[in-house]
N, C-alpha and C. Protein backbone atom coordinates (compact mmCIF):
# COMPACT_ATOMS: atom_id res chain seq x y z
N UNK A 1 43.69 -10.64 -64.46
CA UNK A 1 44.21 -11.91 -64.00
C UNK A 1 44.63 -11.78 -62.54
N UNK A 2 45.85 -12.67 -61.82
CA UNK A 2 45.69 -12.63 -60.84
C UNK A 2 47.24 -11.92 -60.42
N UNK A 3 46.93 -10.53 -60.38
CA UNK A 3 48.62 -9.77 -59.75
C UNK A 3 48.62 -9.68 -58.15
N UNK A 4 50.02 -9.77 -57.94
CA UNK A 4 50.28 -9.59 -56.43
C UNK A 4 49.80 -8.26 -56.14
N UNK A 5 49.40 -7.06 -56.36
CA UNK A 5 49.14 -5.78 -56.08
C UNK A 5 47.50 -6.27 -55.92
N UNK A 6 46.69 -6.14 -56.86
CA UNK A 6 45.51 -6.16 -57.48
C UNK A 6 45.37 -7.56 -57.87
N UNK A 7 43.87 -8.14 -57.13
CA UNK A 7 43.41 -9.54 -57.24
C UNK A 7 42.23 -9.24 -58.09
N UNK A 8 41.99 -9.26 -59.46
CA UNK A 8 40.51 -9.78 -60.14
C UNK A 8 40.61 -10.92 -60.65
N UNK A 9 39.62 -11.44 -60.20
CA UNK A 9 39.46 -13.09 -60.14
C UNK A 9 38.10 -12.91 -60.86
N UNK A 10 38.22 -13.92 -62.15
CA UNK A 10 36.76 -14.29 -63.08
C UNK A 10 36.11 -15.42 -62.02
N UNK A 11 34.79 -15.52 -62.40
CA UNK A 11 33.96 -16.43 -61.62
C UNK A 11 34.31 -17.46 -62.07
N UNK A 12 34.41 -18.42 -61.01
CA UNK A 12 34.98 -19.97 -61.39
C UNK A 12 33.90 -20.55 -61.07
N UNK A 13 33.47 -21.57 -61.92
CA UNK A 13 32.50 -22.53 -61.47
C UNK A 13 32.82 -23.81 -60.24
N UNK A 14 31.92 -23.82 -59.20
CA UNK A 14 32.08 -24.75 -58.59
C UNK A 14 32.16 -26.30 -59.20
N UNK A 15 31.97 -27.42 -58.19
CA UNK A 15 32.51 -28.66 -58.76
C UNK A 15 30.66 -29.56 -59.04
N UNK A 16 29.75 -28.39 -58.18
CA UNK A 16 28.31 -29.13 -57.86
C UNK A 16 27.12 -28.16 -58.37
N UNK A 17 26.50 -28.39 -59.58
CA UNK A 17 24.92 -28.18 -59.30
C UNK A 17 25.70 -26.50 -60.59
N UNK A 18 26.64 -26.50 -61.18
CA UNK A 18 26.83 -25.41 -62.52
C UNK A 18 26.04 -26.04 -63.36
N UNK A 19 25.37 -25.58 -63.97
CA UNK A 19 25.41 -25.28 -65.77
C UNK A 19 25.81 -24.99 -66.11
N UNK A 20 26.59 -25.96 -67.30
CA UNK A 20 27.59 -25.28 -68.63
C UNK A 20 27.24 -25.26 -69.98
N UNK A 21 27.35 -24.99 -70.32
CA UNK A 21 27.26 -24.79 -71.99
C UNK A 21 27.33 -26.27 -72.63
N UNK A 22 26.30 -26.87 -73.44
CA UNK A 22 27.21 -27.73 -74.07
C UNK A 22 28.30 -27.22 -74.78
N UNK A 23 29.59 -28.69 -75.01
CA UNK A 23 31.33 -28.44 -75.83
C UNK A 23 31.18 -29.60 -76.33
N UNK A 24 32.30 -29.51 -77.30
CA UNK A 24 33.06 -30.65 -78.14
C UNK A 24 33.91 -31.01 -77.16
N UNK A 25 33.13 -32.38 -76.79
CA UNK A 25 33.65 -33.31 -75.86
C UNK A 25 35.01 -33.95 -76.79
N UNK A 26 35.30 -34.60 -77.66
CA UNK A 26 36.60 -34.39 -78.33
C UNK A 26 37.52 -33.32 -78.49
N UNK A 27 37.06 -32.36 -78.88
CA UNK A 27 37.65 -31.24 -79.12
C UNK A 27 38.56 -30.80 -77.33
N UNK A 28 37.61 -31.09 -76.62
CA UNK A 28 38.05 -30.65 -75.02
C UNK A 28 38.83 -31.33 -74.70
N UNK A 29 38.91 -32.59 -74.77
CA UNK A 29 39.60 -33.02 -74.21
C UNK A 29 41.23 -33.83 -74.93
N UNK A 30 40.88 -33.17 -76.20
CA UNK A 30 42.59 -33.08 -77.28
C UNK A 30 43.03 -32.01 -76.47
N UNK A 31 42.16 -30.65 -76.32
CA UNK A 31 43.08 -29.33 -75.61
C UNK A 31 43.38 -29.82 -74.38
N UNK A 32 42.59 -30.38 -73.44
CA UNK A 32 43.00 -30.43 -72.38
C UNK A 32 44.37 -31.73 -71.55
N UNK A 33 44.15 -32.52 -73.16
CA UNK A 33 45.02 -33.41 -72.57
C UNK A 33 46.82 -31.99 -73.36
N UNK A 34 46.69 -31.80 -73.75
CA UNK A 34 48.04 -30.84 -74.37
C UNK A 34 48.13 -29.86 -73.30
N UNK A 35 47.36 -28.98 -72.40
CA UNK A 35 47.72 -28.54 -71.42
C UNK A 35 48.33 -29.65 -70.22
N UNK A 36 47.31 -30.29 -69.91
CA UNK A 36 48.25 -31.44 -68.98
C UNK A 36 49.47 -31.45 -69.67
N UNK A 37 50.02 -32.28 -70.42
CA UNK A 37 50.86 -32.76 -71.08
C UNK A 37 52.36 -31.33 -70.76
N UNK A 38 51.50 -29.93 -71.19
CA UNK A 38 52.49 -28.91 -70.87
C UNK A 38 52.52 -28.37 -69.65
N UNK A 39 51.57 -28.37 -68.85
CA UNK A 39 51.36 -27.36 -67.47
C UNK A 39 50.83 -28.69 -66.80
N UNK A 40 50.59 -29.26 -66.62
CA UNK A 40 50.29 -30.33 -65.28
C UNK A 40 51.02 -31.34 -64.63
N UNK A 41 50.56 -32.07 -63.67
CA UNK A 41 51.48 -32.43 -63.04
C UNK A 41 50.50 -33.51 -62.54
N UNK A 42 51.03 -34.94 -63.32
CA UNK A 42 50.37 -36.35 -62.55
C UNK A 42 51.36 -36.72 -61.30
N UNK A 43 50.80 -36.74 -60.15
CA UNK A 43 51.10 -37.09 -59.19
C UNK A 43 50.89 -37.83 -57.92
N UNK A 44 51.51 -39.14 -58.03
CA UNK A 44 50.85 -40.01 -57.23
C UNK A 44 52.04 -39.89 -55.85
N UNK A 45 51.25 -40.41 -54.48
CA UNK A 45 52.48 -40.83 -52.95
C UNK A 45 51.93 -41.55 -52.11
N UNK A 46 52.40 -42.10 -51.65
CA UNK A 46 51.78 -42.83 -50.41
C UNK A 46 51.70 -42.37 -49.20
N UNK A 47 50.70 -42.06 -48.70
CA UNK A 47 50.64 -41.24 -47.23
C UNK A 47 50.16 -42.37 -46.31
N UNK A 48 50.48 -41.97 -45.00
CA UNK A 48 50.39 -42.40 -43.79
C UNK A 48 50.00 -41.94 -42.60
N UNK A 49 49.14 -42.67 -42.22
CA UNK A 49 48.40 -42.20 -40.87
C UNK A 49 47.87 -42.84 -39.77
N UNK A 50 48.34 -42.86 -38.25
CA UNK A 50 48.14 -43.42 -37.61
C UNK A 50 46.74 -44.15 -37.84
N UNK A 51 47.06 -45.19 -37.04
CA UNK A 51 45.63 -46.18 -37.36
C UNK A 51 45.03 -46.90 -36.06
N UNK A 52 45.30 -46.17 -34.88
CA UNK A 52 45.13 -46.46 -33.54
C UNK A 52 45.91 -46.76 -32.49
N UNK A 53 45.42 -47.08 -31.68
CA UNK A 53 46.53 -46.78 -30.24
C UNK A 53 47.91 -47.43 -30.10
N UNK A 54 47.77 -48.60 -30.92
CA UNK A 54 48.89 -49.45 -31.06
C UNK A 54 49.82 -48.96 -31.45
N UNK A 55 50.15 -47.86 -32.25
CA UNK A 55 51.09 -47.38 -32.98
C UNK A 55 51.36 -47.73 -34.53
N UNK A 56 49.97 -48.60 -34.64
CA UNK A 56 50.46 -49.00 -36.23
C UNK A 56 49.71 -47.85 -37.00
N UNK A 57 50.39 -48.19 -38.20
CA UNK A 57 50.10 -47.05 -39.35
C UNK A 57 48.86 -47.16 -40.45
N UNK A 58 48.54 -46.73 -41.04
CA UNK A 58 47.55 -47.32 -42.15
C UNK A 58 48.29 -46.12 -43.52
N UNK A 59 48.64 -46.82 -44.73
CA UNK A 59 49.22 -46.18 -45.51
C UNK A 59 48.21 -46.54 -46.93
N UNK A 60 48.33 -45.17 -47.60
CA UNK A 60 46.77 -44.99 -48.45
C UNK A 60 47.39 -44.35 -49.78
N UNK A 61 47.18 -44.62 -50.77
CA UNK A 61 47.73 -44.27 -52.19
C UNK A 61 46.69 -42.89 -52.52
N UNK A 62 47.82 -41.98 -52.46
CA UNK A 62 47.07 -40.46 -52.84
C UNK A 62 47.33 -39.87 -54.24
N UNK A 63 46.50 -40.56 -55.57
CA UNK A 63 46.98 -39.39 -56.71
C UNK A 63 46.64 -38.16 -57.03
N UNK A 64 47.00 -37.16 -57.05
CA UNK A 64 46.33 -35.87 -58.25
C UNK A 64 46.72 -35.29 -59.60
N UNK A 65 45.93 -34.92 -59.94
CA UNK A 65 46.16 -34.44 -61.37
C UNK A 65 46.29 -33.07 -61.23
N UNK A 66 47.21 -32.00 -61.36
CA UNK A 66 47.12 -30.87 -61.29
C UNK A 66 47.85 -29.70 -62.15
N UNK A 67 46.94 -28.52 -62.38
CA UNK A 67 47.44 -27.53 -63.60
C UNK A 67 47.32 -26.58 -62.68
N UNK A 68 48.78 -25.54 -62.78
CA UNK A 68 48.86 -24.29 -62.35
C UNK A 68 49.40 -23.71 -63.33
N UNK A 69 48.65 -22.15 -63.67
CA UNK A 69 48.69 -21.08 -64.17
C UNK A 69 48.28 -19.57 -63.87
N UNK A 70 48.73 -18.96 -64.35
CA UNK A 70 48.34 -17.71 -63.93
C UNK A 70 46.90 -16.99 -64.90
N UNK A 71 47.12 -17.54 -66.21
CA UNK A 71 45.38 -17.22 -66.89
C UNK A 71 44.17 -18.01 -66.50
N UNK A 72 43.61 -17.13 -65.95
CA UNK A 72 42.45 -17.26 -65.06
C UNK A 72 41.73 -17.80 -66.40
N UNK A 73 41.71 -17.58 -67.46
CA UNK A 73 40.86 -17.65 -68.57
C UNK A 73 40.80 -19.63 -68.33
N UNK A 74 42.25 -20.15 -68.59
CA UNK A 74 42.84 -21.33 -69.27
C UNK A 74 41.77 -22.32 -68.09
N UNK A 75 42.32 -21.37 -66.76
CA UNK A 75 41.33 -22.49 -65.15
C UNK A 75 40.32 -22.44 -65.35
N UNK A 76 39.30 -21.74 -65.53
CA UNK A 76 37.90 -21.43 -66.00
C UNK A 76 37.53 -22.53 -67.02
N UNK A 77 38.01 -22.44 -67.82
CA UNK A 77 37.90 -23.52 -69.52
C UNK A 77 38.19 -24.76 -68.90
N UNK A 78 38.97 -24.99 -67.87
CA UNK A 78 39.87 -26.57 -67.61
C UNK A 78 38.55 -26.71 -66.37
N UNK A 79 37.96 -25.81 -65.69
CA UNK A 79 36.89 -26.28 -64.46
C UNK A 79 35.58 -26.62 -65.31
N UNK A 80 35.00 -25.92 -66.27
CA UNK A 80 33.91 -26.07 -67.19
C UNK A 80 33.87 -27.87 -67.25
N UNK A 81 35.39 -27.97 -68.11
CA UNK A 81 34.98 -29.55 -68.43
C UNK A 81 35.04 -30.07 -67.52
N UNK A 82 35.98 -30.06 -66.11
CA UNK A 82 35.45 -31.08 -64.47
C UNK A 82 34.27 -30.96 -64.77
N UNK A 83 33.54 -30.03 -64.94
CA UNK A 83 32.16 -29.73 -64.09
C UNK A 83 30.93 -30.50 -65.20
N UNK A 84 31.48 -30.36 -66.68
CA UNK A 84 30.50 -31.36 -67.52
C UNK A 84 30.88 -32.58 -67.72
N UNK A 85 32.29 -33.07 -66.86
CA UNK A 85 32.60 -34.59 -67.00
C UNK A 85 31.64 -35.13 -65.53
N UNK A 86 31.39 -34.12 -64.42
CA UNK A 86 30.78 -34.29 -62.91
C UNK A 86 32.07 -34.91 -62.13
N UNK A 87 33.57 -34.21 -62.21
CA UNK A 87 34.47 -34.69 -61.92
C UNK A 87 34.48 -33.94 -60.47
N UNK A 88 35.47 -34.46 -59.23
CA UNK A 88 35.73 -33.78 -58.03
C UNK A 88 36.72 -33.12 -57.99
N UNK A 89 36.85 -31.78 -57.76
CA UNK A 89 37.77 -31.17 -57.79
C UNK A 89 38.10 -29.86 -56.91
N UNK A 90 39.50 -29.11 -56.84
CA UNK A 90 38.88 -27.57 -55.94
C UNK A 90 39.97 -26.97 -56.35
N UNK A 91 40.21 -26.14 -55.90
CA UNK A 91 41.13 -24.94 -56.08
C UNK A 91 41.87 -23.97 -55.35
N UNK A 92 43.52 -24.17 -55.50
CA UNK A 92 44.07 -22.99 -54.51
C UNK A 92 45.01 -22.22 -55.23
N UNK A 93 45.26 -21.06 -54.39
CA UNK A 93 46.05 -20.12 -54.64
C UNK A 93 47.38 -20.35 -54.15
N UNK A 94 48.28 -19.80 -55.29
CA UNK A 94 49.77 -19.83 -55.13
C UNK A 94 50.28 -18.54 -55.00
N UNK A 95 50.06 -17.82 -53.91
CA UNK A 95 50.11 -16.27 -54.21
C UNK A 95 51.99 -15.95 -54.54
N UNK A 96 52.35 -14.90 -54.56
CA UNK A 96 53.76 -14.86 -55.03
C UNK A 96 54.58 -14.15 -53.47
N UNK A 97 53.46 -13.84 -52.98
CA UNK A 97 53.84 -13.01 -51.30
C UNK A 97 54.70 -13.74 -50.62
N UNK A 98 54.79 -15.36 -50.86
CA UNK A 98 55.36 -16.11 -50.01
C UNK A 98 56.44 -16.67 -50.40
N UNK A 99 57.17 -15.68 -51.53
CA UNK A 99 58.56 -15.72 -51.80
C UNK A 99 59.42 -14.84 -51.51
N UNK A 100 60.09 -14.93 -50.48
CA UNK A 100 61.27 -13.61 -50.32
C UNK A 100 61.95 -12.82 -52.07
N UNK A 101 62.36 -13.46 -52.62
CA UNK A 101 63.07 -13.01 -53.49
C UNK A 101 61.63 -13.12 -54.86
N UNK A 102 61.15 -12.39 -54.58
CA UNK A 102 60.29 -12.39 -55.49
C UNK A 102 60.58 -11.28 -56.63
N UNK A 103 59.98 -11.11 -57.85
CA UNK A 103 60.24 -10.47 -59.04
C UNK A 103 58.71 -9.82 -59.02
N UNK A 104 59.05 -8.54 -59.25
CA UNK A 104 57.74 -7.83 -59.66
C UNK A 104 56.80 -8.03 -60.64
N UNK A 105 57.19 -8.87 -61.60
CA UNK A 105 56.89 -9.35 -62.66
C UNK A 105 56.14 -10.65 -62.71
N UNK A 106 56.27 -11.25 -61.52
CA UNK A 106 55.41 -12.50 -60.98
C UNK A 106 54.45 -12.17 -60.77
N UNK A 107 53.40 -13.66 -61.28
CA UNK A 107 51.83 -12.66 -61.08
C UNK A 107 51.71 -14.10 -60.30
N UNK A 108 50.56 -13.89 -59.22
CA UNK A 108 50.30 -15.40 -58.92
C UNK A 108 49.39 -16.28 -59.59
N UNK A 109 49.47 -17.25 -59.00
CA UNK A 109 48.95 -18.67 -59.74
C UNK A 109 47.55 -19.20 -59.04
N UNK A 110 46.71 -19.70 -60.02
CA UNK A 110 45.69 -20.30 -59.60
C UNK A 110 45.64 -22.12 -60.07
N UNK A 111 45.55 -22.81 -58.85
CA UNK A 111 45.87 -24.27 -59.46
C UNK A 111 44.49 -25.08 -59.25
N UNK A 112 44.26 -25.97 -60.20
CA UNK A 112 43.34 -26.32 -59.86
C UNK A 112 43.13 -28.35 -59.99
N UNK A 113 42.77 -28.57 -58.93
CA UNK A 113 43.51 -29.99 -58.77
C UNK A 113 41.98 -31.48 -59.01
N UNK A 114 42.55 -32.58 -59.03
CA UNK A 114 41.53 -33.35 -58.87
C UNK A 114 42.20 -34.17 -58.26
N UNK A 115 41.73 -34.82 -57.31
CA UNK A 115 42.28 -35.78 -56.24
C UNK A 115 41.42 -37.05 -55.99
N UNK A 116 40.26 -37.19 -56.38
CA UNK A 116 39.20 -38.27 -55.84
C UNK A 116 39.95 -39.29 -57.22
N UNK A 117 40.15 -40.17 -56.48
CA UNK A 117 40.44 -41.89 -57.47
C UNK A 117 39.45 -41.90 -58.36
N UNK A 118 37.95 -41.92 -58.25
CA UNK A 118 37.64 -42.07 -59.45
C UNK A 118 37.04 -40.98 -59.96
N UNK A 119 37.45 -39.40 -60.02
CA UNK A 119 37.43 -38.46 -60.70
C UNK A 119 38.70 -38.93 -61.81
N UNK A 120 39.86 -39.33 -61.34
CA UNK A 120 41.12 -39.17 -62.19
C UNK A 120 40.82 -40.06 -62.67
N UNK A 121 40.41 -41.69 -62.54
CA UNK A 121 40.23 -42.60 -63.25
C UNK A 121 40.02 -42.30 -64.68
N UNK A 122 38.35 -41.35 -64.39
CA UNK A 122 37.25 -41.01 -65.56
C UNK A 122 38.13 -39.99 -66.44
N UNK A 123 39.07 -39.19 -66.01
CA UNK A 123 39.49 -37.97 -66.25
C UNK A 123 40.60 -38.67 -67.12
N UNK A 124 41.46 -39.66 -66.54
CA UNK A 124 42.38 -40.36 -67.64
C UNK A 124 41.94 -41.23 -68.85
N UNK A 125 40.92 -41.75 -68.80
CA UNK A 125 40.05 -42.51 -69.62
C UNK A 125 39.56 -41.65 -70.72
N UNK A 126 39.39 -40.79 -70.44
CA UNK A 126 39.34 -39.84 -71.59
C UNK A 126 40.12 -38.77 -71.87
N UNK A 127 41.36 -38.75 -71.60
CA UNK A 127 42.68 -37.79 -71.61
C UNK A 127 43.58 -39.14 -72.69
N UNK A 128 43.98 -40.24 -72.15
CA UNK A 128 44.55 -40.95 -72.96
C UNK A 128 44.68 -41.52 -74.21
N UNK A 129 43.85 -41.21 -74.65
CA UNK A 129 44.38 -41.25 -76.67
C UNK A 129 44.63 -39.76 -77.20
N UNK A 130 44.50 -39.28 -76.07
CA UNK A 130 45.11 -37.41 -76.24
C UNK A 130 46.67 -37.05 -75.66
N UNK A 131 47.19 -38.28 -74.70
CA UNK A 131 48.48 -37.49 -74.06
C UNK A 131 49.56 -38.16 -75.14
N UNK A 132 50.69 -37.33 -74.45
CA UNK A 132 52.04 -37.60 -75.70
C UNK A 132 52.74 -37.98 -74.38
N UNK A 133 53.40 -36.70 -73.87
CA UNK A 133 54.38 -36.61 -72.98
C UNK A 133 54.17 -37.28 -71.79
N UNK A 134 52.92 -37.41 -71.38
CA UNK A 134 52.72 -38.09 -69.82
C UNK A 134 51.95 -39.46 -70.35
N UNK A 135 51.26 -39.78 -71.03
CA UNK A 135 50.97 -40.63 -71.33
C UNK A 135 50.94 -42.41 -70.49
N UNK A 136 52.55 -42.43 -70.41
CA UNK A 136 52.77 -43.44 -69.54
C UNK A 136 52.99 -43.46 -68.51
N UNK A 137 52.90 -42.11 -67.70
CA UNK A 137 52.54 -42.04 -66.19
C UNK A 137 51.32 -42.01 -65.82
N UNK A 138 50.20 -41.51 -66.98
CA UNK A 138 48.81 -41.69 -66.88
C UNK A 138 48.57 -42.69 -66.73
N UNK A 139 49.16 -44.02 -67.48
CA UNK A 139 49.04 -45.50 -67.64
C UNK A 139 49.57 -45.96 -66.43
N UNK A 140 50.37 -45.94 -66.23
CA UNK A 140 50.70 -46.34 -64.55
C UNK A 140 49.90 -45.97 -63.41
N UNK A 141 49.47 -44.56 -63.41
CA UNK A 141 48.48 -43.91 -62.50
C UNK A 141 47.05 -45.01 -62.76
N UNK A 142 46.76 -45.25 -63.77
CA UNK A 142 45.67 -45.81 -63.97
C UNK A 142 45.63 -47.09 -63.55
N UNK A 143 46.98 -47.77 -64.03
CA UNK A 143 46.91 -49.18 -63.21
C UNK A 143 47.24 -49.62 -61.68
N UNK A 144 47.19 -48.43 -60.92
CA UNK A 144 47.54 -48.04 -59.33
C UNK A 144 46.25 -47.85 -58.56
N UNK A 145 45.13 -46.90 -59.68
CA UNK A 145 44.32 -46.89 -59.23
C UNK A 145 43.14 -47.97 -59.34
C-alpha cells in the first residue's frame, strides 16, 4: 500500500481508452454508494474568477465527489467503475510528509475525485437509491447541478 518510507503503488486505471472486466452494475454501485456514504466527501463551492479588465468577477459552481483512503485495493475497485460508467475523474496524493507532527503509523492516502458536472450528475443517478447518510446532499448536489 502506500507508506511514508516505501511507495508501492498497484496500477490504477486511467479515466480513457481501459478495459475492464465486465461487474454487477447493481452490486457496484450498493458498495460504492456505502463507501461514499462512509469515506467520501460530497462537496460543492462557489469559485471566482476575474472576468476581465473591468474588475468584475465571474463566479462558477464547483462540485466534487471525493474518497480518500489509504487501500490502494478499495481506489482501484472505486476507478474500475469511473472507468465502466466513462466517468471524468483523476487522482492525488495525500502524502503524510506534510505534517509536522506526524505518527509513524500514518500511511498516506490516495484520493480519488470526480469533478466534471456531468460525471457527478451520472455518478449520483446511480448512487441514489444506494445512499443513506448523504443521500440528501446528493439530492441537493443534483438539483444545483
Amino acid at each position: 500500500m502506500l507508506n511514508a518510507g516505501t511507495a508501492e503503488y498497484l496500477e490504477l486505471p486511467k479515466s480513457e481508452n481501459v478495459q475492464v472486466r465486465p461487474i454487477s452494475r447493481e452490486g457496484d454501485f450498493g458498495w460504492l454508494a456505502g463507501i461514499i456514504d462512509g469515506e467520501g466527501n460530497l462537496d460543492f463551492s462557489v469559485q471566482s474568477k476575474p472576468s476581465g479588465q473591468n474588475g468584475s468577477r465571474n463566479e462558477y459552481f464547483c462540485p466534487k465527489i471525493r474518497i480518500t483512503n489509504t487501500d490502494m485495493r478499495m481506489i482501484k475497485r472505486i476507478s474500475e467503475i469511473y472507468v465502466s460508467e466513462k466517468l471524468v475523474f483523476f487522482y492525488a496524493l495525500n502524502s503524510v510528509k506534510r505534517y509536522k507532527d506526524r505518527k509513524e503509523t500514518w500511511k498516506n492516502q490516495m484520493e480519488i475525485t470526480v469533478a466534471s458536472q456531468n460525471s457527478i450528475a451520472k455518478l449520483l443517478h446511480r448512487l441514489l437509491p444506494f445512499l443513506v447518510n448523504k443521500q440528501k446532499i446528493a439530492e441537493l448536489m443534483l438539483g444545483t447541478i
